[in-house]
Each structure stands twice: as structure tokens, then as C-alpha cells.
N, C-alpha and C. Protein backbone atom coordinates (compact mmCIF):
# COMPACT_ATOMS: atom_id res chain seq x y z
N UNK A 1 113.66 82.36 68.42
CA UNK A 1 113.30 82.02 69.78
C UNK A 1 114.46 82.40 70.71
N UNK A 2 114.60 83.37 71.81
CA UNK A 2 115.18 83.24 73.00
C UNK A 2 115.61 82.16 73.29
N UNK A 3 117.00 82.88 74.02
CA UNK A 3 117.53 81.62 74.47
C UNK A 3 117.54 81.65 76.38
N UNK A 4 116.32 81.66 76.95
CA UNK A 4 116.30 81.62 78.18
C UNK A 4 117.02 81.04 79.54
N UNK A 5 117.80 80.11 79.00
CA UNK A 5 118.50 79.51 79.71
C UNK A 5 119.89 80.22 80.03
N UNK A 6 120.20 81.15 78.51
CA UNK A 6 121.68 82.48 78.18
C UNK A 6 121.32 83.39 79.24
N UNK A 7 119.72 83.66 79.08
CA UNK A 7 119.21 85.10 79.34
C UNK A 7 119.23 85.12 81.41
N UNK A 8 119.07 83.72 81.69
CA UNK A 8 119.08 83.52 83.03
C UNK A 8 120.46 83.37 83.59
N UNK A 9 121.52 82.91 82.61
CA UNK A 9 123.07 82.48 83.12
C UNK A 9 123.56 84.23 83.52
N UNK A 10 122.83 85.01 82.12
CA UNK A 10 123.14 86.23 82.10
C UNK A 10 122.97 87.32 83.95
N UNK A 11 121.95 86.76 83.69
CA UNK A 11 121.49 87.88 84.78
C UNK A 11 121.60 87.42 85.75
N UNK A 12 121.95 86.22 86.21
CA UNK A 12 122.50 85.62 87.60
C UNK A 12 123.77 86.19 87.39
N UNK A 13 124.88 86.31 86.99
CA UNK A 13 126.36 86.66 86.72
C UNK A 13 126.47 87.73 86.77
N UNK A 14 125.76 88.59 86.50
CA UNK A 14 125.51 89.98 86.54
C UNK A 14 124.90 90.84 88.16
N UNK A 15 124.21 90.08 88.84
CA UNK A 15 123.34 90.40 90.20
C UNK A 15 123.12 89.13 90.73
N UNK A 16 123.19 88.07 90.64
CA UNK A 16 122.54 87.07 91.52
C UNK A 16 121.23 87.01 91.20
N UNK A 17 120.36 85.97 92.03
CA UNK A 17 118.93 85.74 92.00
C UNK A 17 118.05 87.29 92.18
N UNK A 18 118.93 87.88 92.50
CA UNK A 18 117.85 89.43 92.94
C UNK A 18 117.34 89.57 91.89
N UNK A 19 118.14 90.34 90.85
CA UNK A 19 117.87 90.84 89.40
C UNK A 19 117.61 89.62 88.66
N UNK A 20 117.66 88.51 89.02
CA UNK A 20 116.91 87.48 88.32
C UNK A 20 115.76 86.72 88.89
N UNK A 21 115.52 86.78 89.42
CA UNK A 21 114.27 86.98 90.37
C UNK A 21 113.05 87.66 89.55
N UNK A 22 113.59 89.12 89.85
CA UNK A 22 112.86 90.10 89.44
C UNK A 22 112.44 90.23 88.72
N UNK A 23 113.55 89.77 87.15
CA UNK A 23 112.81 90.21 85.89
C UNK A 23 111.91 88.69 85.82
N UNK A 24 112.05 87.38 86.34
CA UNK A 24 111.31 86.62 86.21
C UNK A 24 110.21 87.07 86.58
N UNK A 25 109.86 87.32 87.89
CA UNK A 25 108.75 88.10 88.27
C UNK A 25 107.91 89.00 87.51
N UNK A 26 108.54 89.94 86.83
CA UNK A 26 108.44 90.99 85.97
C UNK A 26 107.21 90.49 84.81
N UNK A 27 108.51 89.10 84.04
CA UNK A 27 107.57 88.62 83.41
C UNK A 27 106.32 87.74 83.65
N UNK A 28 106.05 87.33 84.95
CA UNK A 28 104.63 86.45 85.36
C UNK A 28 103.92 87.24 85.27
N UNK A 29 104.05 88.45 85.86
CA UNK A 29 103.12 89.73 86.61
C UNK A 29 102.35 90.03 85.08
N UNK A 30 103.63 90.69 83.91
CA UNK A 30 103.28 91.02 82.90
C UNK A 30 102.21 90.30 82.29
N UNK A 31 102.44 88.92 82.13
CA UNK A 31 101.66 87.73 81.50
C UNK A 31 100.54 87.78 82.37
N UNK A 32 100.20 87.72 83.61
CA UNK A 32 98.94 87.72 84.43
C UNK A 32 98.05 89.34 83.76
N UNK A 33 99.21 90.26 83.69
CA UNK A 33 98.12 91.44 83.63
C UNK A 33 97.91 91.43 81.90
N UNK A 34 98.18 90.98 81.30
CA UNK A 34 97.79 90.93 79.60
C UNK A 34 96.76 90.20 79.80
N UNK A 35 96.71 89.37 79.98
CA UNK A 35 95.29 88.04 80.17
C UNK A 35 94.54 88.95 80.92
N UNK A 36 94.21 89.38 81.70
CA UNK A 36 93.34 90.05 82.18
C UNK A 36 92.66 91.30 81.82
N UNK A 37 93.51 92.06 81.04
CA UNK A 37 93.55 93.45 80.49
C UNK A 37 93.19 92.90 78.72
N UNK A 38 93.33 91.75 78.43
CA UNK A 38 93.55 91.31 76.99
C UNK A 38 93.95 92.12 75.98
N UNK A 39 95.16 92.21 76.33
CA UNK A 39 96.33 92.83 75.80
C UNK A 39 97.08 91.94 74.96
N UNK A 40 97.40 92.04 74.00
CA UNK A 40 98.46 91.03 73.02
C UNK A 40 99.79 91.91 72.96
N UNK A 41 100.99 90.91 73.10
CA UNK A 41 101.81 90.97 73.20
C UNK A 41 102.44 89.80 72.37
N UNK A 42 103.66 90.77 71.86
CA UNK A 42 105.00 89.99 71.09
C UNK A 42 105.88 89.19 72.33
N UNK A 43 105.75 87.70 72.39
CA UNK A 43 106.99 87.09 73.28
C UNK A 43 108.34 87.85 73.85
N UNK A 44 108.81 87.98 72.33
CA UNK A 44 110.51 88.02 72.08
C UNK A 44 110.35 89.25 72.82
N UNK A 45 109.77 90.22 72.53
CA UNK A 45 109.41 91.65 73.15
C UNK A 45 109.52 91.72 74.67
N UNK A 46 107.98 91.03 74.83
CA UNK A 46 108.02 91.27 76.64
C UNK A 46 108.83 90.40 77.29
N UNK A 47 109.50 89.36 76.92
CA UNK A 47 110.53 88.53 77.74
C UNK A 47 111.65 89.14 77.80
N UNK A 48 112.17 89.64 76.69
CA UNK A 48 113.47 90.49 76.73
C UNK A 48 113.54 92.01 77.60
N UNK A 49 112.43 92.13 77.12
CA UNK A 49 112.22 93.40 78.27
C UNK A 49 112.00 93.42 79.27
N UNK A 50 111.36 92.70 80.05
CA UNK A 50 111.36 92.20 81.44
C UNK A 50 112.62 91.56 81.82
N UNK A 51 113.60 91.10 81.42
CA UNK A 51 114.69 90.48 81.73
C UNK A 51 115.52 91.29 81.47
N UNK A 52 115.69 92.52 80.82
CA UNK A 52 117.16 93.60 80.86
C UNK A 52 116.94 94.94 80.91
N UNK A 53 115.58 95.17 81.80
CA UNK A 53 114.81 96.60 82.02
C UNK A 53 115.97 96.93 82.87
N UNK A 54 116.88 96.50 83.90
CA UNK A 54 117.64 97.57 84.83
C UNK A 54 118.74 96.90 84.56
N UNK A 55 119.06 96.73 83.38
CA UNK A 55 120.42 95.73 83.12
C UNK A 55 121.86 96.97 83.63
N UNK A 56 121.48 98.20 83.20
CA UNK A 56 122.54 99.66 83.62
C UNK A 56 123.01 99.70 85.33
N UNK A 57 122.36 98.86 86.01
CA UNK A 57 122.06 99.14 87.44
C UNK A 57 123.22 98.27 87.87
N UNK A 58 123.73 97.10 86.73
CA UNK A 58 124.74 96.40 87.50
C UNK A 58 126.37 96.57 85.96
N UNK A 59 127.11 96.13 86.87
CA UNK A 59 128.31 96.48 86.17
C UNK A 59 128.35 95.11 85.44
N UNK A 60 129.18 94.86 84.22
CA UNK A 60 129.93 96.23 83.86
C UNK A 60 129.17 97.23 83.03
N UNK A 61 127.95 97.06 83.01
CA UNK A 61 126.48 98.00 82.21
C UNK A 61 126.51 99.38 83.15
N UNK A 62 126.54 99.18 84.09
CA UNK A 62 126.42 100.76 85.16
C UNK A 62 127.83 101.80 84.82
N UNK A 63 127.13 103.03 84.32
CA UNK A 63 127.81 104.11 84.47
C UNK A 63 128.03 104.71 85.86
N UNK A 64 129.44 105.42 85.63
CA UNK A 64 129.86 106.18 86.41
C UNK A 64 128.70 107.04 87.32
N UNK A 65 128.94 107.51 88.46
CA UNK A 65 127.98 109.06 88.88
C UNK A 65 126.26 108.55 88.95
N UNK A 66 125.84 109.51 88.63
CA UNK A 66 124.24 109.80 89.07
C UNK A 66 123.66 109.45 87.56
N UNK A 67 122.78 108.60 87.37
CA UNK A 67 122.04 108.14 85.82
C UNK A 67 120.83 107.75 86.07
N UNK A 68 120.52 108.03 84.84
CA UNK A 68 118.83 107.29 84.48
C UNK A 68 118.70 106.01 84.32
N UNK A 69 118.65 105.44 85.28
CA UNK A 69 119.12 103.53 84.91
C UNK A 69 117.97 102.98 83.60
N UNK A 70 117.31 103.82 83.67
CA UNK A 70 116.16 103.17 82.54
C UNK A 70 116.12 103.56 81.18
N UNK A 71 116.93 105.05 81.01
CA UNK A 71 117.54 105.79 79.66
C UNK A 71 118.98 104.50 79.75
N UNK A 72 120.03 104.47 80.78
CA UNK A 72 120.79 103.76 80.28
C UNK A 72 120.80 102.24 79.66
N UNK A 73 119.94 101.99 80.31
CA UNK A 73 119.56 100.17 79.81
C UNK A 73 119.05 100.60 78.69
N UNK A 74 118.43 101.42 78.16
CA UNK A 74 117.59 101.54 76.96
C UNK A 74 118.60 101.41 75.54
N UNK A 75 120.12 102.22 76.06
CA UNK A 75 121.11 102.53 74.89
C UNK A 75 121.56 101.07 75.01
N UNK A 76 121.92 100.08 75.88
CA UNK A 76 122.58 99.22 75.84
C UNK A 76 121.41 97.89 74.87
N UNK A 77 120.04 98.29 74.59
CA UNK A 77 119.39 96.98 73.96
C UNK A 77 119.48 96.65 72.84
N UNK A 78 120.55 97.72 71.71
CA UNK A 78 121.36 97.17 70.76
C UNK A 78 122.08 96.09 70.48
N UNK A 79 122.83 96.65 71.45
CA UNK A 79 123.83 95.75 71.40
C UNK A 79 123.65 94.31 72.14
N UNK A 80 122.89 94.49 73.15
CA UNK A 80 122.59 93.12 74.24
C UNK A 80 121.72 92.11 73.26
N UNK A 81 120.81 93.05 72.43
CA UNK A 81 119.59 92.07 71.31
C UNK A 81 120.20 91.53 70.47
N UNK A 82 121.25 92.04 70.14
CA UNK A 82 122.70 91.22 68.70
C UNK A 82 123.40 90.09 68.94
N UNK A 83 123.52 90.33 70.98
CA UNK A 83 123.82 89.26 71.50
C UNK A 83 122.94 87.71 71.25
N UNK A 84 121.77 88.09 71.06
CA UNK A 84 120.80 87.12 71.34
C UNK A 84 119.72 87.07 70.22
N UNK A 85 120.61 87.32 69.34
CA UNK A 85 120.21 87.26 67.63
C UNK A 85 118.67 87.70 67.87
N UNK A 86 118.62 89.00 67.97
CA UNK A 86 117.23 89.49 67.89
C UNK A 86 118.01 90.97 66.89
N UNK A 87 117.56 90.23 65.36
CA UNK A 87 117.97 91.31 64.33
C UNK A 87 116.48 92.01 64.07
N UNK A 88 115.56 92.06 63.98
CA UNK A 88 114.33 92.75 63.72
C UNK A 88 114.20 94.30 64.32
N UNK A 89 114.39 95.25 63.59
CA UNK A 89 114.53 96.47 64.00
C UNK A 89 113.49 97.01 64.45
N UNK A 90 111.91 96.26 64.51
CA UNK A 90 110.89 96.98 64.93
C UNK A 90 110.90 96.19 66.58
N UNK A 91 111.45 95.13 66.62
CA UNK A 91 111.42 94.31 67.75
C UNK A 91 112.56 95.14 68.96
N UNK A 92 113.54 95.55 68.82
CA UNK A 92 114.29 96.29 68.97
C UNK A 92 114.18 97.73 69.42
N UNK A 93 113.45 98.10 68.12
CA UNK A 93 112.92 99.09 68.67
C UNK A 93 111.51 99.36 70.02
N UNK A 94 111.06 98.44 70.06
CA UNK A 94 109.83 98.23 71.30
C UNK A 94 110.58 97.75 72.34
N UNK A 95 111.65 97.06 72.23
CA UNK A 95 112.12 96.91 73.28
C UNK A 95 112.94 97.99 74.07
N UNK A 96 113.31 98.73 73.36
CA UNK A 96 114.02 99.96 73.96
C UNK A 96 113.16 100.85 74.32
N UNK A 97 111.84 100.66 73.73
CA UNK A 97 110.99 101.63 74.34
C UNK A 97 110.30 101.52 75.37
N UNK A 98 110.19 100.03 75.85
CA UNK A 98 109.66 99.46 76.58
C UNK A 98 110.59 99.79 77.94
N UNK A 99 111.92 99.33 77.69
CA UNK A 99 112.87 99.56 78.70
C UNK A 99 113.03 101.06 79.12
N UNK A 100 113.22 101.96 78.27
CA UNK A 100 113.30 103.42 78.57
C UNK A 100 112.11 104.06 79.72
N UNK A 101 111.01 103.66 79.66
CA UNK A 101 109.41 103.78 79.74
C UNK A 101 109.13 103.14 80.94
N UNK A 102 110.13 102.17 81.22
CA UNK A 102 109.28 101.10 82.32
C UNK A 102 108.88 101.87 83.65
N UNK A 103 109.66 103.13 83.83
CA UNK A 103 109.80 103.86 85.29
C UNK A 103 109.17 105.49 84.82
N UNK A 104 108.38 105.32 83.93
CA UNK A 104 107.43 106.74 83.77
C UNK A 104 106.56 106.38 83.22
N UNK A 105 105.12 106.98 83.99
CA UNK A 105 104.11 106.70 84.12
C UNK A 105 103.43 107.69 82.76
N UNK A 106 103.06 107.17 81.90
CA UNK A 106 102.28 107.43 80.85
C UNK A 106 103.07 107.22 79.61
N UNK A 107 104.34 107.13 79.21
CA UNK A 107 104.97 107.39 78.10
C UNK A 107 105.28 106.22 77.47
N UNK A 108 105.21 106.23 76.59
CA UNK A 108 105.36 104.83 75.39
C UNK A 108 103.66 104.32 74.92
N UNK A 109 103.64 103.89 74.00
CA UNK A 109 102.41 103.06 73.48
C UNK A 109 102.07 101.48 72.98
N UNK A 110 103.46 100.60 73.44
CA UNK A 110 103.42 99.79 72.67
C UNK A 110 102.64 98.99 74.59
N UNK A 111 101.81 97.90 74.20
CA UNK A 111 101.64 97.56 74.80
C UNK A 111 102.41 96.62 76.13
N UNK A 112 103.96 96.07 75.33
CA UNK A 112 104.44 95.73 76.23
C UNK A 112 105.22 96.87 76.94
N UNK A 113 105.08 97.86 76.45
CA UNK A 113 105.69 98.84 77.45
C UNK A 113 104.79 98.90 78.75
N UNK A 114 103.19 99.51 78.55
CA UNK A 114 102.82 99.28 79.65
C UNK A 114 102.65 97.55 80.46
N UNK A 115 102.82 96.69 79.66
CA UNK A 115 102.81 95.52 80.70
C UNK A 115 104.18 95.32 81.77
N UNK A 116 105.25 95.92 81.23
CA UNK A 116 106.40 95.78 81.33
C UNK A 116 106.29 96.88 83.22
N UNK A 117 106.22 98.00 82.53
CA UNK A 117 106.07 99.00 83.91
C UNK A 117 105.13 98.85 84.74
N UNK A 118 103.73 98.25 84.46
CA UNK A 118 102.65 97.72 86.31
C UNK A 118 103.60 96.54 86.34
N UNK A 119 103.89 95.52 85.54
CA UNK A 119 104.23 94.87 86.33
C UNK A 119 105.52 94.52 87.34
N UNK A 120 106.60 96.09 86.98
CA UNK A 120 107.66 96.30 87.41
C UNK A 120 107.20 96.82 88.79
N UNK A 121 106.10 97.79 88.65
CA UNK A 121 105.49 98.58 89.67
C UNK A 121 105.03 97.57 90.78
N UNK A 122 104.37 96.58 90.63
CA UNK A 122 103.60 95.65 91.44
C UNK A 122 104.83 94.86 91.85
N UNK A 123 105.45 94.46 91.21
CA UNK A 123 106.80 93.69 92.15
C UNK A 123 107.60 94.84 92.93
N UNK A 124 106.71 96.01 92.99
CA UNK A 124 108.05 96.43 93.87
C UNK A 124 107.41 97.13 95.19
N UNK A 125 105.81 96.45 95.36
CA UNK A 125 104.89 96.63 96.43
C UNK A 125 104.50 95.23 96.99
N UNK A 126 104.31 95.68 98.25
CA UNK A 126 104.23 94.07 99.47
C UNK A 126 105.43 93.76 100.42
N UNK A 127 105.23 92.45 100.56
CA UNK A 127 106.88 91.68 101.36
C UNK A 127 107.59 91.66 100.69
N UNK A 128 107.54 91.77 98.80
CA UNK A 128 109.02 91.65 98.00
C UNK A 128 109.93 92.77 98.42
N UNK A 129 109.03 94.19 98.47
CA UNK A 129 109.18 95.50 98.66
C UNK A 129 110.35 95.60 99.70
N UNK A 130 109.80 94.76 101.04
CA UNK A 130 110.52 94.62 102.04
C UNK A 130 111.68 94.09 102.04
N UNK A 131 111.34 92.65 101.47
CA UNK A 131 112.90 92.07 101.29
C UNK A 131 113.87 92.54 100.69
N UNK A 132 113.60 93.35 99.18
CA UNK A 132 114.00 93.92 98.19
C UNK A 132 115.07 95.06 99.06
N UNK A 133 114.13 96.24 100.00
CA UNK A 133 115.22 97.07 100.37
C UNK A 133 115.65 96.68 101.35
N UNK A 134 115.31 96.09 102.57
CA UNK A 134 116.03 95.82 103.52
C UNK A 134 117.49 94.49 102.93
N UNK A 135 117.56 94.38 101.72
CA UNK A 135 118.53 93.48 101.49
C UNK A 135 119.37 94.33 101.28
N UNK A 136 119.19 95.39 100.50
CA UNK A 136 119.85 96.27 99.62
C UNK A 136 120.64 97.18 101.14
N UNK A 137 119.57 97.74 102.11
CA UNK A 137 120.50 98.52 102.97
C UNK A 137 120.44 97.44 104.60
N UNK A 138 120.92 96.38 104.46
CA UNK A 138 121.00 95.56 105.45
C UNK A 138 121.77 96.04 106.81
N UNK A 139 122.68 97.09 107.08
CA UNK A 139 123.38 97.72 107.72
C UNK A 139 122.46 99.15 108.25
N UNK A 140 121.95 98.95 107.34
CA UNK A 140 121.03 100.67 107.53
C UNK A 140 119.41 100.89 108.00
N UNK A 141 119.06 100.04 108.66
CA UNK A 141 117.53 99.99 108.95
C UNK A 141 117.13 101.68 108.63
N UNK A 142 117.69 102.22 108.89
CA UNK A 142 117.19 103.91 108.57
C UNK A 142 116.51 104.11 107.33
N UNK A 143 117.76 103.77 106.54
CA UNK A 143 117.76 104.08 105.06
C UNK A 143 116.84 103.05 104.22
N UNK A 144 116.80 101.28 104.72
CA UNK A 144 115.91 101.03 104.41
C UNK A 144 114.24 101.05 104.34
N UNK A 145 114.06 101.41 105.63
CA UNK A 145 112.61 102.52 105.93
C UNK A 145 112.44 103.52 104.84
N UNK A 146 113.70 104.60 105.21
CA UNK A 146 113.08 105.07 104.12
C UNK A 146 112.77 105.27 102.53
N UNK A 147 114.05 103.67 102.21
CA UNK A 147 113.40 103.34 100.76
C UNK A 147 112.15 102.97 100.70
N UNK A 148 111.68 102.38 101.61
CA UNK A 148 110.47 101.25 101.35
C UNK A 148 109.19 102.32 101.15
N UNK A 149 109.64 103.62 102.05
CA UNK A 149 108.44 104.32 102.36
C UNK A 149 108.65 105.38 100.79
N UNK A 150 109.37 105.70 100.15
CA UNK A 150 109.65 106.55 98.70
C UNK A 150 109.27 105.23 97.59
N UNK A 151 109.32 103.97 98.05
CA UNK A 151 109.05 103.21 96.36
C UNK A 151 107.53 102.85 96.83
N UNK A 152 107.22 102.99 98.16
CA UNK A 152 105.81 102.43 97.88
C UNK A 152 104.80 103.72 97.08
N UNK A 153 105.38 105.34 97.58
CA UNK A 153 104.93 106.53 96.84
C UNK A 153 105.17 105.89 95.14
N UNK A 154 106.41 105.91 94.46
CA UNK A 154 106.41 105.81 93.20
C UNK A 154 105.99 104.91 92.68
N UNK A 155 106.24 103.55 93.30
CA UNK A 155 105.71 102.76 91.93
C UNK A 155 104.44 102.63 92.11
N UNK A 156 103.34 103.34 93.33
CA UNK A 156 101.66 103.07 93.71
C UNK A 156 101.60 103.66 92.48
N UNK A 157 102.19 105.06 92.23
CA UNK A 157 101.43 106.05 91.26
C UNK A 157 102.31 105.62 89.88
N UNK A 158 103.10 104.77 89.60
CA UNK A 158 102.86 104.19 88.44
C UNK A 158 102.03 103.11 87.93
N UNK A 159 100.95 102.87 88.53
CA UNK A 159 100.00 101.71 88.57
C UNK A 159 99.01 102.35 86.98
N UNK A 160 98.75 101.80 86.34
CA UNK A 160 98.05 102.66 85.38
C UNK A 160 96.54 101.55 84.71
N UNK A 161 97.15 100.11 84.38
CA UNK A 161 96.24 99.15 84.15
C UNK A 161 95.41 98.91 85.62
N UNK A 162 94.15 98.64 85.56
CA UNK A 162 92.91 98.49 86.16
C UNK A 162 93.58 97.13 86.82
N UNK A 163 94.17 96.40 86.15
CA UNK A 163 94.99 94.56 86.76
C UNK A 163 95.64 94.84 88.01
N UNK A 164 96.52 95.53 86.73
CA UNK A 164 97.55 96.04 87.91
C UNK A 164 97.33 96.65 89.63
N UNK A 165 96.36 97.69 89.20
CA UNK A 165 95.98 97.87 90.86
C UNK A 165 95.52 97.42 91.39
N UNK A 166 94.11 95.97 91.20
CA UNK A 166 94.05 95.46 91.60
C UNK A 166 94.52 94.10 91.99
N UNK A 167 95.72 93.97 91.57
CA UNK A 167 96.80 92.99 92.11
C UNK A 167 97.32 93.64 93.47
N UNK A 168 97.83 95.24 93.16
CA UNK A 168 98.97 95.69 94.05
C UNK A 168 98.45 95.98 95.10
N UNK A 169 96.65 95.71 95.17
CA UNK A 169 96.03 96.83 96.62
C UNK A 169 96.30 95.96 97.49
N UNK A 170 96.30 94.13 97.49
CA UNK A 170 96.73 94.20 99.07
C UNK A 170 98.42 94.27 98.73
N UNK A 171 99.06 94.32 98.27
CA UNK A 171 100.42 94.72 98.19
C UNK A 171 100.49 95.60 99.52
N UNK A 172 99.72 96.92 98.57
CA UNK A 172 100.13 97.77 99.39
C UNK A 172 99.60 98.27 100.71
N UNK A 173 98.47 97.12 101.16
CA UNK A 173 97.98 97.59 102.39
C UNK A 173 98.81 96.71 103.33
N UNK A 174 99.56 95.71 102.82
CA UNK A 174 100.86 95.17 103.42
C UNK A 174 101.90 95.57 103.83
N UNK A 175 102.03 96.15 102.68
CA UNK A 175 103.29 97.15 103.07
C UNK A 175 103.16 98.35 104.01
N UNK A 176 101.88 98.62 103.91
CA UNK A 176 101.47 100.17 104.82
C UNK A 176 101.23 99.46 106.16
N UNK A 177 101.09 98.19 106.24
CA UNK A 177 100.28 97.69 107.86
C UNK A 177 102.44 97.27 108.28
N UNK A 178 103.11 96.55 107.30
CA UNK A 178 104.42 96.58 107.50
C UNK A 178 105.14 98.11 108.43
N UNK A 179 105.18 99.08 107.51
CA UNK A 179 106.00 100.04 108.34
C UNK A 179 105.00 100.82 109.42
N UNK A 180 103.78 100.22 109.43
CA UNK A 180 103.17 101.06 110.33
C UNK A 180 103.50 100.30 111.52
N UNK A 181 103.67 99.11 111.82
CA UNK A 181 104.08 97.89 112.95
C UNK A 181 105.66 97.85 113.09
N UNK A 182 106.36 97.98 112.17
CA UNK A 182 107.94 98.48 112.52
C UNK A 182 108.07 99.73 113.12
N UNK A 183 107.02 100.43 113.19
CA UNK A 183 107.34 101.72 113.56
C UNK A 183 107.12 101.57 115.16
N UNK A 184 106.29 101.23 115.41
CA UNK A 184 105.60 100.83 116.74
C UNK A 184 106.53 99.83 117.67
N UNK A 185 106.56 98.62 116.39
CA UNK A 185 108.15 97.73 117.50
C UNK A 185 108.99 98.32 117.88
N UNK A 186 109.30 98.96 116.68
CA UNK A 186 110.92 99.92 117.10
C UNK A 186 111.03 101.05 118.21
N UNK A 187 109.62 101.74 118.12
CA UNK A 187 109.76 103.01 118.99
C UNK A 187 110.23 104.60 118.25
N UNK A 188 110.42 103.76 116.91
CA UNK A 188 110.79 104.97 116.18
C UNK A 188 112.44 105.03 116.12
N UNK A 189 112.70 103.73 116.65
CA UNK A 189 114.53 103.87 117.13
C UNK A 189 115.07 102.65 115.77
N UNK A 190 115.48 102.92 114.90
CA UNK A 190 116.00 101.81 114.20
C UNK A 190 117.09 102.71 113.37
């Protein structure tokens, strides 16, 4: 059994509530779209994977330069699963595949891989979307526009479960009625 209480000390210490937030999120979304999709899933699997899918994104896990945050979290679930006495090499192995997978649309087969990626995809459409980048470029209204307007393109078209999109459609007609009304307040000046 996980030790959820490690796995949450973890990822607050590491990012704060953001990245722990998220993968909590990660995992409701996941659990809502299995029940619906009736999908079975391994616990140890989709909890761990939803909780250290962008673990590379924060230090001291983040490499140097320009990376695949989702190839890099993938090398680190060795060693992070040893942490948290997850010795089962097939468990291990889904989890790295799961993590590698979460940010490309078709690849992997284990089922928590795809629960893992709509439901990464769907938390990252709506007001989270908003809060999410405008936190990230709080100085930069520019740059946050135009994150919001590049992740609502990628993660729409990683939507792949039938749940999933129909969770994310008013997501994303939120998000589209969002920058279409910032655009208009602003004047185009932000």
C-alpha cells in the first residue's frame, strides 16, 4: 500500500500545492473517467502515476537545457518507486509507461496510461487552465495568453476517451468564451 501522506509531503516540497494539486486532480479525473469508460485499473499504478507524471519539471528532478519532461520523469520512476517500496517490476514497468505516454496522444496500452493522459489533458482545460498559466507567467499577461491559447490546442487533441471529452467540452467552451472576453476587455493591449 502507498504511502500517501510521503507521496503528498513529497510533492508539496518539491512545487507547492500547484504540482500537488494537480496530480491530486489527475487522480479524481482518472477515477471519474475509469468508472465511466469501465476501465480497470491497478491502484498502486494509477496513484503513483498521477502523482509523479511531471516530477522532471521541478528540481532537484529537472535537467539542465531544453527536455522531454515526460521521457525525463519516466527514467526517474526507478528509483522514486524503491523509494516507496514498490518492488514489482511489472508495476514499475506501467508506471513508466504511463508517465512517458501521459503527453502523447495514442502511445502506450496499459490502461492507466490512457486514464493517466485525458485526465492530465482535462485538468489542463477551463478556469484551472487559467489559473494554472496566468500563475506561472504572472508578470507576463502576453505570454500567459499565449500559453493558455497553445495548451488549450494540445491537450483538446489529446482527449482520446469518449469521458474524457465529454467532461472537457464545457472546459473548453470556458476557456474559449475566457480569452475571447480578455481579448475584448483588454483591447488587445495586455
Amino acid at each position: 500500500m502507498l504511502d500517501i501522506e510521503k507521496m503528498n509531503r513529497h510533492l508539496q516540497d518539491l512545487g507547492g500545492t500547484y504540482i500537488l494539486n494537480h496530480a491530486r486532480r489527475c487522480l479524481v479525473i482518472a477515477k471519474k473517467l475509469a468508472e465511466e469508460e469501465n476501465l480497470a485499473y491497478d491502484e498502486d499504478i494509477l496513484t503513483f502515476s498521477c502523482y509523479f507524471h511531471d516530477i522532471s519539471a521541478f528540481k532537484p528532478y529537472r535537467p539542465e537545457g531544453k527536455f522531454d519532461h515526460a521521457e525525463e520523469s519516466a527514467k526517474i520512476v526507478p528509483a522514486l518507486a524503491a523509494e516507496y517500496s514498490i518492488n514489482d517490476a511489472y508495476k514499475i514497468s506501467a508506471i513508466e509507461e504511463a508517465v512517458r505516454y501521459h503527453d502523447k496522444c495514442g502511445q502506450g496500452t496499459a490502461n492507466e496510461t490512457k486514464l493517466l493522459r485525458n485526465a492530465d489533458a482535462v485538468d489542463y482545460l477551463g478556469f484551472i487552465a487559467v489559473a494554472r498559466d496566468f500563475s506561472k507567467q504572472h508578470e507576463e499577461m502576453t505570454k500567459a495568453i499565449a500559453a493558455l491559447k497553445k495548451h488549450l490546442a494540445e491537450f483538446s487533441a489529446l482527449l482520446e476517451l469518449d469521458s474524457a471529452k465529454r467532461m472537457a467540452e464545457p472546459r473548453i467552451k470556458k476557456l474559449e468564451t475566457f480569452l475571447r472576453e480578455f481579448e475584448e476587455e483588454t483591447f488587445g493591449l495586455y
